[in-house]
C-alpha atoms as a PDB file:
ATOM      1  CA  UNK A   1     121.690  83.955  92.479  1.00  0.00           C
ATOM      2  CA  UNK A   2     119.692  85.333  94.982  1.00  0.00           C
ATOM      3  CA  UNK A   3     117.858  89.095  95.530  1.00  0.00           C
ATOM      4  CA  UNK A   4     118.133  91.137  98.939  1.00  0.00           C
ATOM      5  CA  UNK A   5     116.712  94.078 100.851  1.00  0.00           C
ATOM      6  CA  UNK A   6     119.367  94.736 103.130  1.00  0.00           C
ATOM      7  CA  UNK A   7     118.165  97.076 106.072  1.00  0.00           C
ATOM      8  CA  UNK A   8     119.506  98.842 108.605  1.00  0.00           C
ATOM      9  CA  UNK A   9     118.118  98.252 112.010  1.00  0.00           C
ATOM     10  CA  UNK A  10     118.151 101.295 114.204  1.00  0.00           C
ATOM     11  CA  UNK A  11     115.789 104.232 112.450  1.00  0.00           C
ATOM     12  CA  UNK A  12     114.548 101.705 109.815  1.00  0.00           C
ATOM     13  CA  UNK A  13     113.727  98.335 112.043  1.00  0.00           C
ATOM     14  CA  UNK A  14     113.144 100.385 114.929  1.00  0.00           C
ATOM     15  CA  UNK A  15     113.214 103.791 116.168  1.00  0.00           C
ATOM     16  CA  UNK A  16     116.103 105.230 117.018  1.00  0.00           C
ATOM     17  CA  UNK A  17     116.852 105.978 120.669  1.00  0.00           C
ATOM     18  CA  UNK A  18     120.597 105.673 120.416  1.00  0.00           C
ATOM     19  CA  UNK A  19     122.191 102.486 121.614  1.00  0.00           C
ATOM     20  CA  UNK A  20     119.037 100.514 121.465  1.00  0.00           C
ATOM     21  CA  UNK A  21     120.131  97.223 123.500  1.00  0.00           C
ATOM     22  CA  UNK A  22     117.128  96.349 125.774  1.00  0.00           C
ATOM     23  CA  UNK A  23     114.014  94.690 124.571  1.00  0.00           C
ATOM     24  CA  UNK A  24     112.222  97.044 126.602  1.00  0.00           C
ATOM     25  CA  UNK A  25     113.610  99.980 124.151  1.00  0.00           C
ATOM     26  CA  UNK A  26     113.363  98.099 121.156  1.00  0.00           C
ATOM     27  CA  UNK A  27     109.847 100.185 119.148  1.00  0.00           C
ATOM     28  CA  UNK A  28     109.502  98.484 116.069  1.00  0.00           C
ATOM     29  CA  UNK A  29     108.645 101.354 113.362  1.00  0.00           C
ATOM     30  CA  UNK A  30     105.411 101.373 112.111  1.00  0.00           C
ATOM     31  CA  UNK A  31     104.634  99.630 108.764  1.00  0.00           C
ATOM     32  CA  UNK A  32     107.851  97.599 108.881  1.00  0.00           C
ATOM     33  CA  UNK A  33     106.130  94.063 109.229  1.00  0.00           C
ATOM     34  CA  UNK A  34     103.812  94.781 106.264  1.00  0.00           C
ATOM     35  CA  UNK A  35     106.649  95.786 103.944  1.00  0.00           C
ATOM     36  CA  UNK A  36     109.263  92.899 105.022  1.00  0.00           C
ATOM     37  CA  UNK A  37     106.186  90.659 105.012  1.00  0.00           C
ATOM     38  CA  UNK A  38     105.467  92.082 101.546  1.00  0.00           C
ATOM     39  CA  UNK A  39     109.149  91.955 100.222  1.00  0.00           C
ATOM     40  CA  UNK A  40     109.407  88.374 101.156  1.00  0.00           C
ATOM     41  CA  UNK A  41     106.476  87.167  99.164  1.00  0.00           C
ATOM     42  CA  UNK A  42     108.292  88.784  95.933  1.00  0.00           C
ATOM     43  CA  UNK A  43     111.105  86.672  96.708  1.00  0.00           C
ATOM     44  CA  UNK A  44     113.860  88.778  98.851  1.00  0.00           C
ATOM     45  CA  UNK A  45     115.675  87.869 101.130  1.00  0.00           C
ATOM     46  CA  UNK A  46     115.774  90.158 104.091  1.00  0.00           C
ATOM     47  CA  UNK A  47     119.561  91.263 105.899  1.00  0.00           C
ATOM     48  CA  UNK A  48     119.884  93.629 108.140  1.00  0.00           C
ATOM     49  CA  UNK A  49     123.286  95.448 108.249  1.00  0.00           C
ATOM     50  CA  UNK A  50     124.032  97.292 111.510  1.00  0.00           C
ATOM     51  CA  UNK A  51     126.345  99.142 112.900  1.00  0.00           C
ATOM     52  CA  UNK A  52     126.511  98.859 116.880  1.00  0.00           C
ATOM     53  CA  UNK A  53     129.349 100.952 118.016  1.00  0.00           C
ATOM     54  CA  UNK A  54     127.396 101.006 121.907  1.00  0.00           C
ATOM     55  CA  UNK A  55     129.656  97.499 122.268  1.00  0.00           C
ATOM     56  CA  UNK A  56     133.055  98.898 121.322  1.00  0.00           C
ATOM     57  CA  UNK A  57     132.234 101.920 123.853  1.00  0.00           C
ATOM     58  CA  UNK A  58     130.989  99.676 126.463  1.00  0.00           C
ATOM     59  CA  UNK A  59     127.531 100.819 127.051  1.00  0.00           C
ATOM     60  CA  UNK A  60     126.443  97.215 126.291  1.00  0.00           C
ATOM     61  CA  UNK A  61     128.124  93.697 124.979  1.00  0.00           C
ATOM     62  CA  UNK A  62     127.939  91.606 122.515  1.00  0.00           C
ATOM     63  CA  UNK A  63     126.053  88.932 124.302  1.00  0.00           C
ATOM     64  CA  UNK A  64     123.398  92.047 124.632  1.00  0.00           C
ATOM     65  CA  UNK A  65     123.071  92.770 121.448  1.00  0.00           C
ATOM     66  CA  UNK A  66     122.529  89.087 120.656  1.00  0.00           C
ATOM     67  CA  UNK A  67     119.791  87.941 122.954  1.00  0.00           C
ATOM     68  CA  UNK A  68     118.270  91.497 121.414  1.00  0.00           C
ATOM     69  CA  UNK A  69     118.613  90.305 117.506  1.00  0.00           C
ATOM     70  CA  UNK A  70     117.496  86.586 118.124  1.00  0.00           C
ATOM     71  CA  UNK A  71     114.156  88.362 120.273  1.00  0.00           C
ATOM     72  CA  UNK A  72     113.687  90.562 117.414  1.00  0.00           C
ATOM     73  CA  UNK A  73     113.773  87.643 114.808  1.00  0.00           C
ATOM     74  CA  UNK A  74     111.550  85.470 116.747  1.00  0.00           C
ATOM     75  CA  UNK A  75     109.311  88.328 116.847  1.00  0.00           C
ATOM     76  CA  UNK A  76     109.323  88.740 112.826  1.00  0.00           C
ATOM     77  CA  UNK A  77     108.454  84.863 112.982  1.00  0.00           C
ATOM     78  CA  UNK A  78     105.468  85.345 114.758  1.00  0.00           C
ATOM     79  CA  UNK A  79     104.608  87.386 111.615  1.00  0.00           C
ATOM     80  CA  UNK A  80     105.410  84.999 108.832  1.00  0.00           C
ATOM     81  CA  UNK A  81     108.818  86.937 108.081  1.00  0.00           C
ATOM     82  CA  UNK A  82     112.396  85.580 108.037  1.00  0.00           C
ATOM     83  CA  UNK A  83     115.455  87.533 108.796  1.00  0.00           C
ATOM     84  CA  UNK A  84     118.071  85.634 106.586  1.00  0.00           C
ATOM     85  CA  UNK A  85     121.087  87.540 108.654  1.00  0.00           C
ATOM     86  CA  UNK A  86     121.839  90.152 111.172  1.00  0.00           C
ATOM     87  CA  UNK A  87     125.342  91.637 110.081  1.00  0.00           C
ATOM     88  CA  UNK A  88     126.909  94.338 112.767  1.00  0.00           C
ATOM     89  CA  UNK A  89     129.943  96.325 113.250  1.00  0.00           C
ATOM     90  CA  UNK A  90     130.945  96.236 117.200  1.00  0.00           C
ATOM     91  CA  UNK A  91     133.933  98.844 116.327  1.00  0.00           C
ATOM     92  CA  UNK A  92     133.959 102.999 116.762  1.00  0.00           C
ATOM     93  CA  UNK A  93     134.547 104.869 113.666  1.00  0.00           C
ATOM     94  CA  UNK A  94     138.113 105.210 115.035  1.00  0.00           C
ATOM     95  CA  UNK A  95     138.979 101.745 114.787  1.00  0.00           C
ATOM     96  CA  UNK A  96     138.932 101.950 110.950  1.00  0.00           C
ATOM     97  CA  UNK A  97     137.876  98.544 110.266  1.00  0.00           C
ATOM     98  CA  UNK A  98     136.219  97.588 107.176  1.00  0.00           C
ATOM     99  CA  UNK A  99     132.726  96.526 108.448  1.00  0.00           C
ATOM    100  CA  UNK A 100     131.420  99.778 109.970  1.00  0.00           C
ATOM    101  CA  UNK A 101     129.489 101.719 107.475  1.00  0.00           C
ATOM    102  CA  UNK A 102     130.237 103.747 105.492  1.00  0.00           C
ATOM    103  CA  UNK A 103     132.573 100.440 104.373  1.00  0.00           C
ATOM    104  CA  UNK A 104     130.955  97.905 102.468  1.00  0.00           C
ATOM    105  CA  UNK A 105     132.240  94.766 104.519  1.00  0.00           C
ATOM    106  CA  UNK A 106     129.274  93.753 105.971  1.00  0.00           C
ATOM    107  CA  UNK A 107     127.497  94.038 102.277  1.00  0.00           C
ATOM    108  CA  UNK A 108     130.223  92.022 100.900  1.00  0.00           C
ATOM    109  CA  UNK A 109     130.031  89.286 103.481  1.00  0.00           C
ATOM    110  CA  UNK A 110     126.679  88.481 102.781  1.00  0.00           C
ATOM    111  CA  UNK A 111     126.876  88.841  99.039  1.00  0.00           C
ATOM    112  CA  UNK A 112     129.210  86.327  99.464  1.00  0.00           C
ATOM    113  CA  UNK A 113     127.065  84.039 101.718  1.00  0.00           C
ATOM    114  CA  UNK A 114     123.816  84.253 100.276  1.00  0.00           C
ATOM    115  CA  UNK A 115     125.087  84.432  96.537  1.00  0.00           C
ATOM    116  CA  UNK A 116     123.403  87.741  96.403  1.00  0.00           C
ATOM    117  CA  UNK A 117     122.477  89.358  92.735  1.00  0.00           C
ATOM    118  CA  UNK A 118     123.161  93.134  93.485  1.00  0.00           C
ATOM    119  CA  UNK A 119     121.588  94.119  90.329  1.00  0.00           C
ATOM    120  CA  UNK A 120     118.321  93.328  91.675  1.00  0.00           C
ATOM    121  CA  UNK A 121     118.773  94.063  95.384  1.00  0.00           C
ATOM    122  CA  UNK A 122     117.685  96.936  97.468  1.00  0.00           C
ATOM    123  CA  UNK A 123     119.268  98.913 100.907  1.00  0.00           C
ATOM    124  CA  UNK A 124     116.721 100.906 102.983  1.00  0.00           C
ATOM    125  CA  UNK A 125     118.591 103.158 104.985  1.00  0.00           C
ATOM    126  CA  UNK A 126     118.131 106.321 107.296  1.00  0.00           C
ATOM    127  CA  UNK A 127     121.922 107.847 106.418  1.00  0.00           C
ATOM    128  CA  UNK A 128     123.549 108.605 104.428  1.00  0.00           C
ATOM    129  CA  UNK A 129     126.439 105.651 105.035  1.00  0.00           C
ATOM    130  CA  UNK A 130     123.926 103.210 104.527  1.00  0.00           C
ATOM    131  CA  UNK A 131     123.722 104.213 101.040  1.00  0.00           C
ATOM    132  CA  UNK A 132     127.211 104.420 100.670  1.00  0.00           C
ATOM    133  CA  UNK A 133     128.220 101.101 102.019  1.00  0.00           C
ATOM    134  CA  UNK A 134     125.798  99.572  99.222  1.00  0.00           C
ATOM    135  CA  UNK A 135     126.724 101.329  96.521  1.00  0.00           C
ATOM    136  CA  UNK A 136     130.405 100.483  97.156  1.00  0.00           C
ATOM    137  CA  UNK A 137     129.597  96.747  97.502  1.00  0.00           C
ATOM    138  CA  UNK A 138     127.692  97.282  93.930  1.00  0.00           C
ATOM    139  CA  UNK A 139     123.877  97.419  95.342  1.00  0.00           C
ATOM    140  CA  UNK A 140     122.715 101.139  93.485  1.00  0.00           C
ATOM    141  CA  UNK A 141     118.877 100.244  94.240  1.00  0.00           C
ATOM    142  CA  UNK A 142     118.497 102.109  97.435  1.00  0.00           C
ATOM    143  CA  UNK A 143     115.923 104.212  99.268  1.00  0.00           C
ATOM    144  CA  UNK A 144     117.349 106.799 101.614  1.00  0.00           C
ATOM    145  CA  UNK A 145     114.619 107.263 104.275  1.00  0.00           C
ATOM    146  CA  UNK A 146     113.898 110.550 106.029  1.00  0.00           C
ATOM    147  CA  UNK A 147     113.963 111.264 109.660  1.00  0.00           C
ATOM    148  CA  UNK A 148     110.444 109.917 110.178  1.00  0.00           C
ATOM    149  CA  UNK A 149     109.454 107.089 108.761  1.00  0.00           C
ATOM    150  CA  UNK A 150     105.749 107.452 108.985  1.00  0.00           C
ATOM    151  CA  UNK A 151     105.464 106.187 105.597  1.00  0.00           C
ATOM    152  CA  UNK A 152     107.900 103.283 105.693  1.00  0.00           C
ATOM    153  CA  UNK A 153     105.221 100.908 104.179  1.00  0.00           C
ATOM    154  CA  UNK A 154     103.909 103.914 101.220  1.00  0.00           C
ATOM    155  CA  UNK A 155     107.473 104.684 100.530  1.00  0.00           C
ATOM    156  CA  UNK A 156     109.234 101.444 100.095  1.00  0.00           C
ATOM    157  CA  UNK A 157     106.316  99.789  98.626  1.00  0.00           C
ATOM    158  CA  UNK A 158     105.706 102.093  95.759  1.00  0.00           C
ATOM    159  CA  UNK A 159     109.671 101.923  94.699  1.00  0.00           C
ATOM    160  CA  UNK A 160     109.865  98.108  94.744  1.00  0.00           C
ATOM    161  CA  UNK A 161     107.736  96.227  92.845  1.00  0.00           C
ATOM    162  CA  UNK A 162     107.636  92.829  90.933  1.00  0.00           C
END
């Protein structure tokens, strides 16, 4: 079996400037390649869970919000760092559907795919349905990040060690 720090993407990958679809928007948060780079050397794999309700409301499509995940892969690859998955949710919290956070269904889904130990796997997450979505797929290592992430690197770091 295999460990993961699952991430979110928008307020934990990058800042969040709602609906972040363009490469132009995308701001990578500061810190974030030294602690994924970091992570990955003790053996993680790194997943980002996402929920992208912008699709579902049509203020972009799927197709955007691919060409956006495979540029911001490539870009972790420049550093040395591979993204194992992107998971996302296209639906509105109306929709009920069992992917969108606060549901674990996109935790599950790559549990199942990458054989994932939860007992020794991590979710960094800026709400509070990040957290939630973990826990209920059986992940209870989990850092809850403020509203700015300043110390991303400090914070994250100093909770998960070898």
């Amino acid at each position: 079996m295999k460990k993961a720090i699952f991430l979110d993407r928008d307020g934990v990958i990058n800042v969040d400037k709602s609906y972040v679809y363009k490469i132009e928007d995308f701001e990578f948060c500061d810190g974030v390649f030294e602690a994924l780079s970091y992570f990955q050397k003790l053996g993680y794999l790194l997943i980002i869970a996402t929920n992208q309700s912008g699709i579902a409301r049509g203020y972009y499509g799927e197709e955007d919000f691919l060409i956006l995940s495979q540029w911001m892969k490539r870009e972790f690859l420049k550093r040395g760092i591979v993204i194992s998955a992107i998971y996302h949710c296209p639906h509105m919290p109306e929709q009920n559907c069992e992917c969108r956070k606060p549901k674990s269904g996109m935790f599950l889904q790559a549990i199942a795919d990458f054989d994932i130990d939860v007992s020794h796997s991590w979710m960094i997450g800026d709400k509070q349905s990040d957290i939630d979505a973990s826990m209920g797929a059986g992940v209870k290592n989990n850092i809850l990040l403020g509203k700015s992430n300043v110390n991303f690197i400090l914070d994250t770091i100093n909770l998960i060690k070898e």
